[in-house]
N, C-alpha and C. Protein backbone atom coordinates (compact mmCIF):
# COMPACT_ATOMS: atom_id res chain seq x y z
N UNK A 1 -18.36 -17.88 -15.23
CA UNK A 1 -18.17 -17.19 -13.96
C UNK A 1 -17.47 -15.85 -14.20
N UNK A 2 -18.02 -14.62 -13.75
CA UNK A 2 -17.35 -13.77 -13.99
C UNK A 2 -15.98 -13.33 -13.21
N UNK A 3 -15.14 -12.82 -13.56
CA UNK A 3 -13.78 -12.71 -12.94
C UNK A 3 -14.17 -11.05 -12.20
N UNK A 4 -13.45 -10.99 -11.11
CA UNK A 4 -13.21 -9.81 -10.27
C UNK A 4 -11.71 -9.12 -10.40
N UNK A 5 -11.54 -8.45 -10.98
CA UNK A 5 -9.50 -8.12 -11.30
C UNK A 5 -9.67 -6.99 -9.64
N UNK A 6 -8.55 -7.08 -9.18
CA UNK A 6 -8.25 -6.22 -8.17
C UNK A 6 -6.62 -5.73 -8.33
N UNK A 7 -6.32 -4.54 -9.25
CA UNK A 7 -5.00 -4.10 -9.09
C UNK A 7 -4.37 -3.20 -8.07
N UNK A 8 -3.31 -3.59 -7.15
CA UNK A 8 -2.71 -2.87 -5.95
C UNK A 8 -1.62 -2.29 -6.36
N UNK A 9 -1.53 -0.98 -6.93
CA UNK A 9 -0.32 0.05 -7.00
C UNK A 9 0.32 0.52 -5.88
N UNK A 10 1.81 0.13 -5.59
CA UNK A 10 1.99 0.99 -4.69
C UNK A 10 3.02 2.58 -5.43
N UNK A 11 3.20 3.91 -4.41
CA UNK A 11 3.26 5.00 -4.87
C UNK A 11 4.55 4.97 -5.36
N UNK A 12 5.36 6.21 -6.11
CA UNK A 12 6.66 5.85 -6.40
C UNK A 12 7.26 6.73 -5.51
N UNK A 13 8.76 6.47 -5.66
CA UNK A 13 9.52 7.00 -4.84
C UNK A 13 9.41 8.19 -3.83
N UNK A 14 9.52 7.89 -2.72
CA UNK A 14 9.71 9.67 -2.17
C UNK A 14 11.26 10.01 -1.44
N UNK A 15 11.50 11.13 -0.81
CA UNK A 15 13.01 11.27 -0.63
C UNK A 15 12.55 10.73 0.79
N UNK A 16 12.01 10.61 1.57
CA UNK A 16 12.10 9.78 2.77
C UNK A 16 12.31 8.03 2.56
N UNK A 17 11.44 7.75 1.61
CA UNK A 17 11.79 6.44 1.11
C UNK A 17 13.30 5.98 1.20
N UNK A 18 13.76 6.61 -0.05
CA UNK A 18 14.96 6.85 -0.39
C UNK A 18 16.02 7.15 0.79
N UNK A 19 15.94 7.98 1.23
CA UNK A 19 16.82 8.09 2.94
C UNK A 19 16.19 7.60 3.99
N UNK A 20 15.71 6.07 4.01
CA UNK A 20 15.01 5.47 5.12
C UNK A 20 14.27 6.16 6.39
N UNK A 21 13.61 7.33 5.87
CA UNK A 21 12.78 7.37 6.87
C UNK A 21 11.34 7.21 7.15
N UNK A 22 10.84 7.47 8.08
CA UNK A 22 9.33 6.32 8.32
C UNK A 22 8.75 7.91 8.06
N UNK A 23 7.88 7.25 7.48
CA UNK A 23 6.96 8.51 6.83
C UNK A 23 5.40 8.20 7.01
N UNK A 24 4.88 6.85 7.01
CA UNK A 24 3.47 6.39 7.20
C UNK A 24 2.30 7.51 6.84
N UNK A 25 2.06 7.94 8.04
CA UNK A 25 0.42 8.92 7.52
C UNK A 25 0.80 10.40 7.13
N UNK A 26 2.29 10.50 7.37
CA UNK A 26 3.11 11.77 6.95
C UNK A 26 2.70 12.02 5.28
N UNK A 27 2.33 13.61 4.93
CA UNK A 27 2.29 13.79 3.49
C UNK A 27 3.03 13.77 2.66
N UNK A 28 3.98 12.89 2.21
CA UNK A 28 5.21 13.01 1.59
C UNK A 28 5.30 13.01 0.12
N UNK A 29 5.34 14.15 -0.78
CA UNK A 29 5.25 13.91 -2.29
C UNK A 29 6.25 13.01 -2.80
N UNK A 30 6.17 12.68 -4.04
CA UNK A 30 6.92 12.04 -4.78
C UNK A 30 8.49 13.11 -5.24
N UNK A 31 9.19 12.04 -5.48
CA UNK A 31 10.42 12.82 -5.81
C UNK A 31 10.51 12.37 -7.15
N UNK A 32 11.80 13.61 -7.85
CA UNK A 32 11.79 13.43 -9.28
C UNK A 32 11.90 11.69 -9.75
N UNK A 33 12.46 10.97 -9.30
CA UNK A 33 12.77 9.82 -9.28
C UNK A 33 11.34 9.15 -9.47
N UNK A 34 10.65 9.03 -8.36
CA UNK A 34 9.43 8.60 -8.17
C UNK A 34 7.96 8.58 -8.87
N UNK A 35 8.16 9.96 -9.78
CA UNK A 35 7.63 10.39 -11.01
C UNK A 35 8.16 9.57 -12.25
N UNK A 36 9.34 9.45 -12.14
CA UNK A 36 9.88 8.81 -13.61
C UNK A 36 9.45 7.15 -13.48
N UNK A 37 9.44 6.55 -11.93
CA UNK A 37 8.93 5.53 -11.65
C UNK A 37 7.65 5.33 -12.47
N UNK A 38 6.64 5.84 -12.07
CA UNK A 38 5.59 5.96 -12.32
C UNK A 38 4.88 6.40 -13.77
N UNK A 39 5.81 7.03 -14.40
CA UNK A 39 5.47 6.93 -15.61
C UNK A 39 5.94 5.90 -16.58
N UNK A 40 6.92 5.15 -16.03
CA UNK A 40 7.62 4.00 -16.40
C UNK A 40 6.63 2.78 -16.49
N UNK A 41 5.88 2.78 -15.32
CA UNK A 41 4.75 1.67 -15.26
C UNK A 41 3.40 1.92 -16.01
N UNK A 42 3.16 3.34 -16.11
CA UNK A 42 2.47 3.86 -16.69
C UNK A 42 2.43 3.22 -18.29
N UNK A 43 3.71 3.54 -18.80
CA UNK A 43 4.08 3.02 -20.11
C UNK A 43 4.38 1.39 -20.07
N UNK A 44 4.62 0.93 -19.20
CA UNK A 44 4.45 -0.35 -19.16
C UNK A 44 2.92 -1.19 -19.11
N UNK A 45 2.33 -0.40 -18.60
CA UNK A 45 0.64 -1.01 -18.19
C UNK A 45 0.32 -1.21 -19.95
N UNK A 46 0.77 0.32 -20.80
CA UNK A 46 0.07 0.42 -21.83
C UNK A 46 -1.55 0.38 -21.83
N UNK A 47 -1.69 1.74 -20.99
CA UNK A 47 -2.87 2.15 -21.09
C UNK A 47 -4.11 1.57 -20.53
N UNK A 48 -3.65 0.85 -19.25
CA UNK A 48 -4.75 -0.34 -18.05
C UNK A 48 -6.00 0.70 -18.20
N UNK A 49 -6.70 -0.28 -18.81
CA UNK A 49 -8.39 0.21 -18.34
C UNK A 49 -8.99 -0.53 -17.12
N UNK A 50 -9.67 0.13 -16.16
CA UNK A 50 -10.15 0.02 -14.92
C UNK A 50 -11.40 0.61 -15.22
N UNK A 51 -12.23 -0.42 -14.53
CA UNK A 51 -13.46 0.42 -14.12
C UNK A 51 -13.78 1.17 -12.75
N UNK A 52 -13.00 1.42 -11.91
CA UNK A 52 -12.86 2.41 -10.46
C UNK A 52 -11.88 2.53 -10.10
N UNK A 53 -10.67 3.68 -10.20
CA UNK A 53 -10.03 3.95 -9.53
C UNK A 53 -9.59 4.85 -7.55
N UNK A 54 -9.43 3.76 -6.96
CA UNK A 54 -9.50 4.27 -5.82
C UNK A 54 -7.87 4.79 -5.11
N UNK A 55 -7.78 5.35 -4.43
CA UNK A 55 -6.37 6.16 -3.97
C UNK A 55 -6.27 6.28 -2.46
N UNK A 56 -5.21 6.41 -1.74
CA UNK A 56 -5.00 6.69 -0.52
C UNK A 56 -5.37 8.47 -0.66
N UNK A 57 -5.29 8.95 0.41
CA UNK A 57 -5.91 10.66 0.09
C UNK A 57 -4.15 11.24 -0.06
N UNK A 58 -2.93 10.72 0.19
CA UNK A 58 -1.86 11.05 0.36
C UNK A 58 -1.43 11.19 -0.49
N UNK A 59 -0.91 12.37 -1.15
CA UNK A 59 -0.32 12.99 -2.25
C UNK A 59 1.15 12.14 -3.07
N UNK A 60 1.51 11.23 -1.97
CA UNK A 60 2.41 10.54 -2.80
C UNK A 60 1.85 9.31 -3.82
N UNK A 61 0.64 8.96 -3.35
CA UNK A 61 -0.45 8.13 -3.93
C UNK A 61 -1.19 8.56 -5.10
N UNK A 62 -1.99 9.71 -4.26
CA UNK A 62 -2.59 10.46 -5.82
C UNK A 62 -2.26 10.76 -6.91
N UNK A 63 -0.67 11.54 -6.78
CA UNK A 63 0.45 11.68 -7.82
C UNK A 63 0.31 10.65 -8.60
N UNK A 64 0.71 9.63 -8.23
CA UNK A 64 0.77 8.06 -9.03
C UNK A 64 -0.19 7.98 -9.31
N UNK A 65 -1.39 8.00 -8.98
CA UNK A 65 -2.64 7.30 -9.91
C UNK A 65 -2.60 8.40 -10.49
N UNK A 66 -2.69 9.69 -10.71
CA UNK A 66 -2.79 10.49 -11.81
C UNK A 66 -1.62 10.50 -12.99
N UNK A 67 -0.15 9.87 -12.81
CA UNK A 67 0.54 9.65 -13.32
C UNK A 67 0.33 8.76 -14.50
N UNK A 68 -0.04 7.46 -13.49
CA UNK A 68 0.04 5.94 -13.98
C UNK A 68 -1.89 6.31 -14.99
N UNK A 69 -2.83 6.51 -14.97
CA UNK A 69 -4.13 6.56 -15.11
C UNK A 69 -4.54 7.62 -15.97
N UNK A 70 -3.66 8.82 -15.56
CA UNK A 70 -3.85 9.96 -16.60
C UNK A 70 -4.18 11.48 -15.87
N UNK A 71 -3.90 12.45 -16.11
CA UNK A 71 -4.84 13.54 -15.23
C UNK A 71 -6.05 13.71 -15.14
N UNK A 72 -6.95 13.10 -16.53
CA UNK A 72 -8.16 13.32 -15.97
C UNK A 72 -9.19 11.92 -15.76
N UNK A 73 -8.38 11.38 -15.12
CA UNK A 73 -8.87 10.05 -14.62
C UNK A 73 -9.86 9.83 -13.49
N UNK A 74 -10.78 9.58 -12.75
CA UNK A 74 -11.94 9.89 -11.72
C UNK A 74 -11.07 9.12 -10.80
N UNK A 75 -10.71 9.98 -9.59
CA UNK A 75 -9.47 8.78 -8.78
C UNK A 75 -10.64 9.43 -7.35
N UNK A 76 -10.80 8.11 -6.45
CA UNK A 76 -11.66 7.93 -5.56
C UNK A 76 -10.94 7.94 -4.45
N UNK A 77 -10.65 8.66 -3.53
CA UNK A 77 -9.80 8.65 -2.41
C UNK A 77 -10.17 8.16 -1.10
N UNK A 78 -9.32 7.64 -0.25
CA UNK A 78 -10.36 6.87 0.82
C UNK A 78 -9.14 6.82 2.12
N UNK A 79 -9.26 7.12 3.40
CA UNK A 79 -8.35 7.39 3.71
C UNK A 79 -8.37 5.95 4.62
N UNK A 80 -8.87 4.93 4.14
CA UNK A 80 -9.19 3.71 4.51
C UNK A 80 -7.97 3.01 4.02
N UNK A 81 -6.80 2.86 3.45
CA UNK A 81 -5.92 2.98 2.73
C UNK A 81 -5.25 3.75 2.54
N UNK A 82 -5.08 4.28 3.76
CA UNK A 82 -3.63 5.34 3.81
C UNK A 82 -2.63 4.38 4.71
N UNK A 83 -1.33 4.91 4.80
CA UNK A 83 -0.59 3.83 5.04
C UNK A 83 -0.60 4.05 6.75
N UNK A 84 0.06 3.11 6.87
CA UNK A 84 -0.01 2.89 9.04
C UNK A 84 0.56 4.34 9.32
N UNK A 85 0.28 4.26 10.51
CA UNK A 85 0.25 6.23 11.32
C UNK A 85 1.64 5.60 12.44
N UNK A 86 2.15 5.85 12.13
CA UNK A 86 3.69 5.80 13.27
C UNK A 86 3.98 6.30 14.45
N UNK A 87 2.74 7.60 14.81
CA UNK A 87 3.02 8.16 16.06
C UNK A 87 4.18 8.85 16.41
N UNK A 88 5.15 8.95 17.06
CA UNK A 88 6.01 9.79 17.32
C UNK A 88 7.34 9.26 16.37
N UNK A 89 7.54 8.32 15.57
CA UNK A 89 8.20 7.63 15.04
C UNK A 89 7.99 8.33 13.67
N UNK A 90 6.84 8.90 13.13
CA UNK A 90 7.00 10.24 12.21
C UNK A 90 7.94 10.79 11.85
N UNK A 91 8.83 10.82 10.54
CA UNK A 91 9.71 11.55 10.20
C UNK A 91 10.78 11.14 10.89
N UNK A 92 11.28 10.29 11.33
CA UNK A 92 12.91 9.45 12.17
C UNK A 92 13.24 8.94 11.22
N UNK A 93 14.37 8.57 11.17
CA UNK A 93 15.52 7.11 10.33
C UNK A 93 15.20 6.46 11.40
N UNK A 94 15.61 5.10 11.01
CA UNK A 94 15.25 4.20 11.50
C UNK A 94 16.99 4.28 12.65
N UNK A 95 17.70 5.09 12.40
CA UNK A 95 19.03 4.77 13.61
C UNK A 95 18.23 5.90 14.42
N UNK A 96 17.36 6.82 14.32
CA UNK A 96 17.30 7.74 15.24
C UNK A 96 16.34 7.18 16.05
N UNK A 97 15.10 6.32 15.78
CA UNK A 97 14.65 5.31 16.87
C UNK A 97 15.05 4.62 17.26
N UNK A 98 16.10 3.89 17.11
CA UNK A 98 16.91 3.42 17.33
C UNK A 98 17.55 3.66 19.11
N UNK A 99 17.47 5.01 18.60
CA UNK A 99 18.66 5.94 19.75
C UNK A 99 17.61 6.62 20.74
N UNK A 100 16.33 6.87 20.02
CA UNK A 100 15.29 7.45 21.40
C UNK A 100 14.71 7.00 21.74
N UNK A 101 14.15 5.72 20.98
CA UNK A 101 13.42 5.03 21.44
C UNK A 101 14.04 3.43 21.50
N UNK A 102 14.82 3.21 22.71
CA UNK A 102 15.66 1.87 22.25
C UNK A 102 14.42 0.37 22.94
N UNK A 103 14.10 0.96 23.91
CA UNK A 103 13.10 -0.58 24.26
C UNK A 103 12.16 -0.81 23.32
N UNK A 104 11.46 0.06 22.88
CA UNK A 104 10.50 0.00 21.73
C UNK A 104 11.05 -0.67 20.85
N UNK A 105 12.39 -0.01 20.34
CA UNK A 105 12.84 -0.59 18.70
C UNK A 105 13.28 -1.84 19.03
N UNK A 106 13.99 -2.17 20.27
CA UNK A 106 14.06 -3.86 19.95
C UNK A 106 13.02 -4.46 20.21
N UNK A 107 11.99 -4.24 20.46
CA UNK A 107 10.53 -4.75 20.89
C UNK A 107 10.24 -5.27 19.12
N UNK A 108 9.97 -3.71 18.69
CA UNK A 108 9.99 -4.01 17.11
C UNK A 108 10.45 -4.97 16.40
N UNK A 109 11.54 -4.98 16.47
CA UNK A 109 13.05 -6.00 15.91
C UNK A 109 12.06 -7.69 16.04
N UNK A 110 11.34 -7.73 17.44
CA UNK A 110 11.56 -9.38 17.89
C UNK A 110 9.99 -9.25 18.25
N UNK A 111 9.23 -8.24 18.15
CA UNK A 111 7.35 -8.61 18.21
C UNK A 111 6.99 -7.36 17.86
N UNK A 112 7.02 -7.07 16.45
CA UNK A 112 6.84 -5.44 16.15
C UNK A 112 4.94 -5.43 16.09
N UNK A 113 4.11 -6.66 16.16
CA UNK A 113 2.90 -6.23 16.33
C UNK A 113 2.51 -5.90 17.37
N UNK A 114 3.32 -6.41 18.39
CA UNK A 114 2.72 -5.62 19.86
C UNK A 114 3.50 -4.69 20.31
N UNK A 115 4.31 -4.01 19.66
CA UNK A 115 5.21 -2.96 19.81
C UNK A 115 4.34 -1.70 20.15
N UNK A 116 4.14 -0.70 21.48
CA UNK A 116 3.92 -0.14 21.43
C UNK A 116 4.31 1.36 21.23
N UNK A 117 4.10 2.05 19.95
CA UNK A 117 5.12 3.37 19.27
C UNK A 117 3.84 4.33 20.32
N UNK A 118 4.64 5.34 20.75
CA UNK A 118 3.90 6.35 21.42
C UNK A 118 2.98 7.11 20.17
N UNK A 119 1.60 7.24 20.29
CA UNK A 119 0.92 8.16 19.37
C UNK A 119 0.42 7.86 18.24
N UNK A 120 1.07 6.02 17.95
CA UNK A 120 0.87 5.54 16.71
C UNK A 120 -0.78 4.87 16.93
N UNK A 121 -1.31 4.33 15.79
CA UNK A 121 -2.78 3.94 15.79
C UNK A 121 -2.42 1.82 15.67
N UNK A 122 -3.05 1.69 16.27
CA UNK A 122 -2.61 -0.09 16.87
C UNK A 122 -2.53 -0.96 15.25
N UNK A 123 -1.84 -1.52 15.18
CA UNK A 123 -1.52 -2.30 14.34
C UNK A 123 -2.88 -3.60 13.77
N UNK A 124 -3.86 -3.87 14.88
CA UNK A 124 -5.19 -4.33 14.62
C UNK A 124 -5.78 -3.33 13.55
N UNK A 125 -6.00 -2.24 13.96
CA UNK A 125 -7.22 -0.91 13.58
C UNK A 125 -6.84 -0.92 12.42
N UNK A 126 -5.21 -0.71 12.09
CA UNK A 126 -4.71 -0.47 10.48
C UNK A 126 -4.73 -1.45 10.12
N UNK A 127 -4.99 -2.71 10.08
CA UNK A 127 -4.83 -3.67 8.95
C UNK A 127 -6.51 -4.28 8.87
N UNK A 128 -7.42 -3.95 10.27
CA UNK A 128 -8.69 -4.00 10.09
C UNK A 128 -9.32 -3.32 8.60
N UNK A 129 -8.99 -1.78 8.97
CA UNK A 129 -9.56 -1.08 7.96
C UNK A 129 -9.04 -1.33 6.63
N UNK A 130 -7.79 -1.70 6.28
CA UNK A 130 -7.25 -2.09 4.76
C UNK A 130 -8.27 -3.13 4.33
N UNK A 131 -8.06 -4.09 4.87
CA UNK A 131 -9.28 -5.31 4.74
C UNK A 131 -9.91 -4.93 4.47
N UNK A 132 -11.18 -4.51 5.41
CA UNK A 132 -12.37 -4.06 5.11
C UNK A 132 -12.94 -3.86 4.09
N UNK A 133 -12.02 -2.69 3.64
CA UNK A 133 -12.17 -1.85 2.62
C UNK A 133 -11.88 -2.92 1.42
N UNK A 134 -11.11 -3.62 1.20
CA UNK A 134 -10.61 -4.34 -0.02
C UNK A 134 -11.77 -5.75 -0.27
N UNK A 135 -12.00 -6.00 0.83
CA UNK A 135 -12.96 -7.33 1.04
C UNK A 135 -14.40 -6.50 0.52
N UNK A 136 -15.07 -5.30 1.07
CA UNK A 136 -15.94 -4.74 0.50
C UNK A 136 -16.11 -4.28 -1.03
N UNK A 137 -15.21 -3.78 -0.98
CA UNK A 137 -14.73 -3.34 -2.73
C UNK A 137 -15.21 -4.43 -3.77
N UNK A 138 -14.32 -5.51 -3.52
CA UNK A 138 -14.08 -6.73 -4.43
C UNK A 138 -15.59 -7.25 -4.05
N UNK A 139 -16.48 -7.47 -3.32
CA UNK A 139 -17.22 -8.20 -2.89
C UNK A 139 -18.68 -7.48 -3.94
N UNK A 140 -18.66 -5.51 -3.75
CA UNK A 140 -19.69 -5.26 -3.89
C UNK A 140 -19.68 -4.98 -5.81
N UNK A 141 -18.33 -5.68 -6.32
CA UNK A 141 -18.14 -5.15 -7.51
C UNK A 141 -17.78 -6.27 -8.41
N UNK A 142 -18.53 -7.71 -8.07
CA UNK A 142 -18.16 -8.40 -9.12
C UNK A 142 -18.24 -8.27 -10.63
N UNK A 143 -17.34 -8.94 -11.24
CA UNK A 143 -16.62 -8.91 -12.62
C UNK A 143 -16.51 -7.18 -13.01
N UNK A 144 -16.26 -6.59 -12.02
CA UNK A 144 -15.21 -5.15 -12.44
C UNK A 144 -13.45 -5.52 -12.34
N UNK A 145 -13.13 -4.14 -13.11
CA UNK A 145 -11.17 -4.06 -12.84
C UNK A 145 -11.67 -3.14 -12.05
N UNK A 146 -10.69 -3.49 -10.95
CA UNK A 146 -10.50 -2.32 -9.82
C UNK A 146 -9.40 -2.39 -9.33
N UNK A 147 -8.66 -0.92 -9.31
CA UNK A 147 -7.51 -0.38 -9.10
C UNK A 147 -7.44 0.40 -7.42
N UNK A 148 -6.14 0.07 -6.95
CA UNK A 148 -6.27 0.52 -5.67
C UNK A 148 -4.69 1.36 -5.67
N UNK A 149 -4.71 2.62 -5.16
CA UNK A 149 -3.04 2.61 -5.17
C UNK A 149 -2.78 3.65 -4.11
N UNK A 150 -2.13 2.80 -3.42
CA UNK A 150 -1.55 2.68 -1.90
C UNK A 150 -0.12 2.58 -1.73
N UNK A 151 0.40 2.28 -0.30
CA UNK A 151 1.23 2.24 0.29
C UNK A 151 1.82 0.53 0.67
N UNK A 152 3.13 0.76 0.95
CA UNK A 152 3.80 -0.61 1.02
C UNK A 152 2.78 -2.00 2.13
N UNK A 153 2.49 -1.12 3.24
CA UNK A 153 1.93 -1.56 4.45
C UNK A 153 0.60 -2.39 4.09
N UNK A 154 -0.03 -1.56 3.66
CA UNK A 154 -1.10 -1.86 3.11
C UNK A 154 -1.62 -2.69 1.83
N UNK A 155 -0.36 -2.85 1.13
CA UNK A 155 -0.51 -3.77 -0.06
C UNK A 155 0.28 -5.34 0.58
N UNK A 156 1.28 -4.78 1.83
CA UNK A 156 1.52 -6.01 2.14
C UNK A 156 0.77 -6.72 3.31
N UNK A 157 -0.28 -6.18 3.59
CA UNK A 157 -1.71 -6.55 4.63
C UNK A 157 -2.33 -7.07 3.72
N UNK A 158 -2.56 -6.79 2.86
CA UNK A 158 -3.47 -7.50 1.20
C UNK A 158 -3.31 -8.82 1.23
N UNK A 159 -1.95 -8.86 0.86
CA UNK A 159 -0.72 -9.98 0.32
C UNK A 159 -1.19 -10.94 1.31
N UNK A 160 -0.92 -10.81 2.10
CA UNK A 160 -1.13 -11.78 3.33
C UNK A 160 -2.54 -12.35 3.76
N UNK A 161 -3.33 -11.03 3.52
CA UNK A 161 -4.37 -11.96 4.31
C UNK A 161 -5.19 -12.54 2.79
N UNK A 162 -4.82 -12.37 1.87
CA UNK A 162 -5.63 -13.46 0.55
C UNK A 162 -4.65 -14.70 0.39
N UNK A 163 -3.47 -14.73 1.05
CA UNK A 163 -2.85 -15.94 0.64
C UNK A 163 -2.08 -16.22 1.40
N UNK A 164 -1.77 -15.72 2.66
CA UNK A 164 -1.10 -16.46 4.17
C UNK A 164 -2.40 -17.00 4.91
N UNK A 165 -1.94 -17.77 5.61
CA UNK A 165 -2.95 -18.44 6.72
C UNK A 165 -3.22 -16.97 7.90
N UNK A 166 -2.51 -15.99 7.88
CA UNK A 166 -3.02 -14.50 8.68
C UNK A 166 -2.36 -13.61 8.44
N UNK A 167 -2.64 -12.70 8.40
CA UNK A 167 -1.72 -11.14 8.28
C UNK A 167 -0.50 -10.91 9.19
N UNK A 168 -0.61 -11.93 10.34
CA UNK A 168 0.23 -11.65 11.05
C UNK A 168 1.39 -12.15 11.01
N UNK A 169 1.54 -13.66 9.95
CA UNK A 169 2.37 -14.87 9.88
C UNK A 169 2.54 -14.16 8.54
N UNK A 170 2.06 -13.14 7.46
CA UNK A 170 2.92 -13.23 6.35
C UNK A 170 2.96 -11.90 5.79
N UNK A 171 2.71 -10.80 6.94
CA UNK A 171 2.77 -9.55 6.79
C UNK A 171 4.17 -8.97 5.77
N UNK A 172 5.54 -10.16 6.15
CA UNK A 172 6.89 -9.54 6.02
C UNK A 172 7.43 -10.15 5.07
N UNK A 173 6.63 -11.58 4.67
CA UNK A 173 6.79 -12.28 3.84
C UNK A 173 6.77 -11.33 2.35
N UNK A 174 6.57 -10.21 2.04
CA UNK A 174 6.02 -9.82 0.72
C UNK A 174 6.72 -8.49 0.69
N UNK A 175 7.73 -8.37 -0.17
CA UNK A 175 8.71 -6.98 -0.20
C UNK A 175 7.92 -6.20 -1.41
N UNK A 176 7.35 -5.35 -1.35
CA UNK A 176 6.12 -4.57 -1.96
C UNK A 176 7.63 -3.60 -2.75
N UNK A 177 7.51 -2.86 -3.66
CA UNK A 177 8.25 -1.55 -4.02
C UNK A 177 7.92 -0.73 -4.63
N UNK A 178 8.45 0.48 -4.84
CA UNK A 178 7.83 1.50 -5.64
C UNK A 178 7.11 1.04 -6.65
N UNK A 179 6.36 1.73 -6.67
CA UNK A 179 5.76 2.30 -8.43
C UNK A 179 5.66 0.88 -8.92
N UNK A 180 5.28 -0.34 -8.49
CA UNK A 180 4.78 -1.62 -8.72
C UNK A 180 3.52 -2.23 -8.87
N UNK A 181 3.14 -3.28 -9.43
CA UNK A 181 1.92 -3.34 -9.57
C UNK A 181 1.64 -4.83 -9.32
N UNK A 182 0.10 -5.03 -8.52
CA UNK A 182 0.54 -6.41 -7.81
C UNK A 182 -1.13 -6.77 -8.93
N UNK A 183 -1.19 -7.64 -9.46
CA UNK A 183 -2.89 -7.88 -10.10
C UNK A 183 -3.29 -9.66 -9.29
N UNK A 184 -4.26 -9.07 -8.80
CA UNK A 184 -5.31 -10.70 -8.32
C UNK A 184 -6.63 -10.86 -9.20
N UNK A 185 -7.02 -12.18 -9.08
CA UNK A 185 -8.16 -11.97 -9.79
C UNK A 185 -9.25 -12.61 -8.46
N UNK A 186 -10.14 -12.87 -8.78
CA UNK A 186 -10.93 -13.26 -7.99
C UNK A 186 -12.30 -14.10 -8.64
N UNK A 187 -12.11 -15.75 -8.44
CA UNK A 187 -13.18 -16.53 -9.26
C UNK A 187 -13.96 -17.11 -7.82
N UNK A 188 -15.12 -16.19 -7.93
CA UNK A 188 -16.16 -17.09 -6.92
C UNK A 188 -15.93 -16.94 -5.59
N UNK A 189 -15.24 -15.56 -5.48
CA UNK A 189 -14.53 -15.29 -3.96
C UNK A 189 -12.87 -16.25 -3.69
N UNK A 190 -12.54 -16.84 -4.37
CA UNK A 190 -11.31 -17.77 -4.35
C UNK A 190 -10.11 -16.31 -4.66
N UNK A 191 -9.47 -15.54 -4.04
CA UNK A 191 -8.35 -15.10 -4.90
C UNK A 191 -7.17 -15.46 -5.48
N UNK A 192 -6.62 -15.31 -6.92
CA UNK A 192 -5.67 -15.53 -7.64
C UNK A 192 -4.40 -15.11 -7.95
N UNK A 193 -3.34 -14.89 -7.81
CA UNK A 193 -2.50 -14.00 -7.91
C UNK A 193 -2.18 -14.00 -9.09
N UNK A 194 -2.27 -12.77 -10.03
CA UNK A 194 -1.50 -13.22 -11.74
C UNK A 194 -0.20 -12.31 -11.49
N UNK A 195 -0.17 -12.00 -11.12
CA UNK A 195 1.37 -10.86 -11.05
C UNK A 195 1.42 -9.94 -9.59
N UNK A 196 2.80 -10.19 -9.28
CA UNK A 196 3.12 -9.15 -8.29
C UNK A 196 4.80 -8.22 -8.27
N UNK A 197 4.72 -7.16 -7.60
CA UNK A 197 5.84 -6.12 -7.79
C UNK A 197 6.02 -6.27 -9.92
N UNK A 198 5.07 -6.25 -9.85
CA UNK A 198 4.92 -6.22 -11.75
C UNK A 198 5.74 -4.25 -11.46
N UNK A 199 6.65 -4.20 -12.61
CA UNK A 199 7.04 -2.87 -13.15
C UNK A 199 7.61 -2.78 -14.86
């Protein structure tokens, strides 16, 4: 039976990261930190061969797969896998929604999927399209390595829906982190987990 590898990178550090702020579909590069992340795993992979590398289109993403993969690596961008869109919650700390937006944020706190953020894109649509995209991928590419490297949100929509009973019951269950590397395999459509937050 041939095996399906599916590796989920998420990006390394950025200074919003780092000073808790929500950054989602915001372009946020990597910080010096976040680079050293990433070449850290880089040297840890020892040289991962993949047969498709795919990327969020977001420069804190791309960075990393060109980091972790090499500069002249064929990196496939898809904005199908960019991380959740926050809406007016863009660029805040989490005390400054806190403070402008207080019914919302305890909404968040105690049912953050039906939380409605002004401007943001529904919490269905973004974890629809992660799927999609990952269920298609893996599906149309048996016994390939395929590399994906994304955002926290989106690797922890992964997490969940190959091995919670729903995305919705184990979305939070899975603390994703920088410059980490999560590998599944996949026998016969069954997925496997061989490693996760690997660094």
């Amino acid at each position: 039976m041939k095996v399906t590898r599916l590796y989920l990178i998420r990006h390394g550090q950025t200074e919003q990261n780092k000073g808790g702020v929500l950054v989602g579909s915001t372009d946020a590069p990597l910080n010096d930190y976040g680079r050293n992340q990433a070449s850290y795993l880089r040297d840890r992979l020892n040289a991962l061969e993949v047969d498709t590398i795919f990327s969020s289109p977001l420069q804190r993403a791309t960075e990393t797969a060109s980091i972790v993969f090499g500069s002249d690596a064929p990196i496939i961008t898809d904005s199908s896998i960019q991380e959740y869109h926050f809406g007016e919650w863009e660029g805040l700390h989490f005390k400054e929604i806190e403070k402008q937006y207080p019914e919302a944020w305890k909404t968040w706190l105690t049912d953050w999927e039906k939380t409605q953020i002004p401007g943001s894109e529904s919490f269905g649509s973004f974890k629809q399209r992660v799927v999609s995209f990952a269920d298609e991928l893996v599906g149309a590419n048996t016994g390939k390595d395929l590399a994906i490297v994304s955002h926290g949100g989106c690797i922890r929509s992964l997490m969940a829906h190959y091995f919670c009973e729903s995305i919705s019951a184990g979305y939070w269950k899975f603390k994703v982190d920088n410059a980490t590397l999560t590998e599944i395999e996949f026998m016969g459509g069954m997925p496997i987990l061989v490693r996760f937050n690997y660094r």
